[in-house]
C-alpha atoms as a PDB file:
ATOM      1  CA  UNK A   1    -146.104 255.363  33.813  1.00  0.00           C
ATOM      2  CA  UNK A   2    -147.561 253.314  30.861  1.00  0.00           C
ATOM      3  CA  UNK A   3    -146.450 253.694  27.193  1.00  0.00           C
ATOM      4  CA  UNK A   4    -149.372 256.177  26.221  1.00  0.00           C
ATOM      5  CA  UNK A   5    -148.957 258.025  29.736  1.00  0.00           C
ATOM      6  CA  UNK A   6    -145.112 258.839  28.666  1.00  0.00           C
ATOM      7  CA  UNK A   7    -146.372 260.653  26.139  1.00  0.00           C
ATOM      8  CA  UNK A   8    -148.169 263.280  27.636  1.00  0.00           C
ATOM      9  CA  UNK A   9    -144.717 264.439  29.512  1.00  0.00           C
ATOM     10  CA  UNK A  10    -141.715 266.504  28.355  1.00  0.00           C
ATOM     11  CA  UNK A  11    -138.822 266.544  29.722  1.00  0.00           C
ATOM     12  CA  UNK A  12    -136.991 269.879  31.115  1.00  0.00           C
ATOM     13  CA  UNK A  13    -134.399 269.352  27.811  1.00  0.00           C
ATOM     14  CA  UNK A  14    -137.743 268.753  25.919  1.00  0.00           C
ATOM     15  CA  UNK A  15    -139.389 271.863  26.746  1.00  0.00           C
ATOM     16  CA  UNK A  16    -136.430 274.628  26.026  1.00  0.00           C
ATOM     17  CA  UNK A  17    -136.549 272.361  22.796  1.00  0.00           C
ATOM     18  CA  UNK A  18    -139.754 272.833  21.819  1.00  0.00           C
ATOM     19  CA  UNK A  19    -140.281 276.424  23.262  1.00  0.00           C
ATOM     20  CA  UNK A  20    -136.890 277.710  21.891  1.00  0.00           C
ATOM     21  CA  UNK A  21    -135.288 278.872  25.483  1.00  0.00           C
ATOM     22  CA  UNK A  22    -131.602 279.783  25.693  1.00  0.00           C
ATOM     23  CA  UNK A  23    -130.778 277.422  28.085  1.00  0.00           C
ATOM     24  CA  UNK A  24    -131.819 274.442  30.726  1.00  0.00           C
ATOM     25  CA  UNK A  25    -130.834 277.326  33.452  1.00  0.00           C
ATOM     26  CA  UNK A  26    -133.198 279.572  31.926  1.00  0.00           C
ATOM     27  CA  UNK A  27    -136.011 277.337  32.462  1.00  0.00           C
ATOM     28  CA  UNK A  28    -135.158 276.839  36.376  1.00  0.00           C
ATOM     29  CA  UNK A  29    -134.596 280.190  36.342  1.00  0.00           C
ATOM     30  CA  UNK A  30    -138.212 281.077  34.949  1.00  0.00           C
ATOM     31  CA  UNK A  31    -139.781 278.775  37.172  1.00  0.00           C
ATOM     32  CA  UNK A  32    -137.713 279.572  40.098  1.00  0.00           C
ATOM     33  CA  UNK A  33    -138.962 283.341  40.208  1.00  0.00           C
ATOM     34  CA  UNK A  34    -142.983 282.142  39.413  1.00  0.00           C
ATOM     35  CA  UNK A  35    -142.657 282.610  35.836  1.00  0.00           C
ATOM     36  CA  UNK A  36    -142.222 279.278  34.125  1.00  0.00           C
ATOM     37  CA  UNK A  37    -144.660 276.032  34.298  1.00  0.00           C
ATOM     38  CA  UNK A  38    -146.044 273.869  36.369  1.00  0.00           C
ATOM     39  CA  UNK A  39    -142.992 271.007  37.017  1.00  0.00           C
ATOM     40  CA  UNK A  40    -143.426 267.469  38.701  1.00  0.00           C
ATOM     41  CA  UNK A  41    -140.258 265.546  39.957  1.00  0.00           C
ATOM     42  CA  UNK A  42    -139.910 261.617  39.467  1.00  0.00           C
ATOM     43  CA  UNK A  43    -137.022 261.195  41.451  1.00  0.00           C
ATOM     44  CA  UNK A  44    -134.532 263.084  40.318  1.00  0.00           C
ATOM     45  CA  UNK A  45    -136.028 263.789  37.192  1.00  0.00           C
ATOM     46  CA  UNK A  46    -138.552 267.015  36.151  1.00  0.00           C
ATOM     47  CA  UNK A  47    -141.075 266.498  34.130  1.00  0.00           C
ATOM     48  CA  UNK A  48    -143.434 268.659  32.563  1.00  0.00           C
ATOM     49  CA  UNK A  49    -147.635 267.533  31.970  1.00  0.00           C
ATOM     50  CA  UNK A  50    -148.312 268.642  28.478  1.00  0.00           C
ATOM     51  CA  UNK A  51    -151.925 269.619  29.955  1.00  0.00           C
ATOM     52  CA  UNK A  52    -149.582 272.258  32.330  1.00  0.00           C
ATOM     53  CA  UNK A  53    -147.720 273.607  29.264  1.00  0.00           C
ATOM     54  CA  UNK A  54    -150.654 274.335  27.608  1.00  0.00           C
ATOM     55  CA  UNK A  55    -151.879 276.107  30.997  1.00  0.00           C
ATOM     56  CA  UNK A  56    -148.841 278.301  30.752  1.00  0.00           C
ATOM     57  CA  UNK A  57    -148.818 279.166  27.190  1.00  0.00           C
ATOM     58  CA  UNK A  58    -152.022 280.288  27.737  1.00  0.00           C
ATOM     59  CA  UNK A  59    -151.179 282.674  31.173  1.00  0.00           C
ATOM     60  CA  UNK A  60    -148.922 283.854  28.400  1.00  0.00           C
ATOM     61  CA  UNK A  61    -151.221 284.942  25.940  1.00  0.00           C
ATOM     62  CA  UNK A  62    -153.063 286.418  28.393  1.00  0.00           C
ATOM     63  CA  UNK A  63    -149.951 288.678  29.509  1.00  0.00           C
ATOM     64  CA  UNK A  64    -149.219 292.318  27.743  1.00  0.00           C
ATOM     65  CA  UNK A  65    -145.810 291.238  26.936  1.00  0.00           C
ATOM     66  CA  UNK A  66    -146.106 287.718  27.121  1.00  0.00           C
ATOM     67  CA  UNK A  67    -142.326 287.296  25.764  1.00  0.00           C
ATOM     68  CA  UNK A  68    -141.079 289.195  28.654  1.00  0.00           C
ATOM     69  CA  UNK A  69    -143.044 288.310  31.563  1.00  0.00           C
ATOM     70  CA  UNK A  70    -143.625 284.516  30.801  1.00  0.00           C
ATOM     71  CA  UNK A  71    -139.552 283.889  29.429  1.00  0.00           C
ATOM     72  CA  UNK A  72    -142.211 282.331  26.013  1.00  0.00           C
ATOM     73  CA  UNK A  73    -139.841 282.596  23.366  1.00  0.00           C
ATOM     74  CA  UNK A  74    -137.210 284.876  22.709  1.00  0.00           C
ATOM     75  CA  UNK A  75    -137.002 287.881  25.000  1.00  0.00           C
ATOM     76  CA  UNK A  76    -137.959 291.037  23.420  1.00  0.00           C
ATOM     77  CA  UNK A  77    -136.749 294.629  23.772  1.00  0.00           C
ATOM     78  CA  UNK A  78    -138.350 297.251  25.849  1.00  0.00           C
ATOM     79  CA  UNK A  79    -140.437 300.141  24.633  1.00  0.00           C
ATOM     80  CA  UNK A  80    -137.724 302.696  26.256  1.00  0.00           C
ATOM     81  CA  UNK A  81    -134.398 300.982  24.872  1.00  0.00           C
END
């Protein structure tokens, strides 16, 4: 990967950085049940393509509860409780 390739990945730590997630295990989690983005290993590493975030932020958006079907931010309450 060159030097202005490397930038246009995040790393799994990187990403519940940036999008606030509770934890690395929510992440795998997310992505492990469909929810989460687009991943790509290097080895043993995952890496995220910031043009695949962007992809998923917007399936987000698109959602009616974005927070609670996408895991995008903090997980809000339910209308019943």
């Amino acid at each position: 990967m060159n030097e202005v390739g490397a930038h246009e990945w995040l790393t799994a730590r990187e990403v519940v950085e940036q999008y606030k997630l509770p934890s690395l295990a929510a992440l795998y989690t997310m992505r492990s049940r469909g929810k989460g983005p687009k991943g790509h290993r290097f080895g043993r590493d995952l890496k995220f393509h910031l043009a695949d975030l962007k992809a998923w932020e917007d399936e987000c958006a698109d959602q009616v509860a974005p927070r609670m079907v996408c895991g995008c931010g903090k997980r809000e309450p339910s209308p019943t409780g």
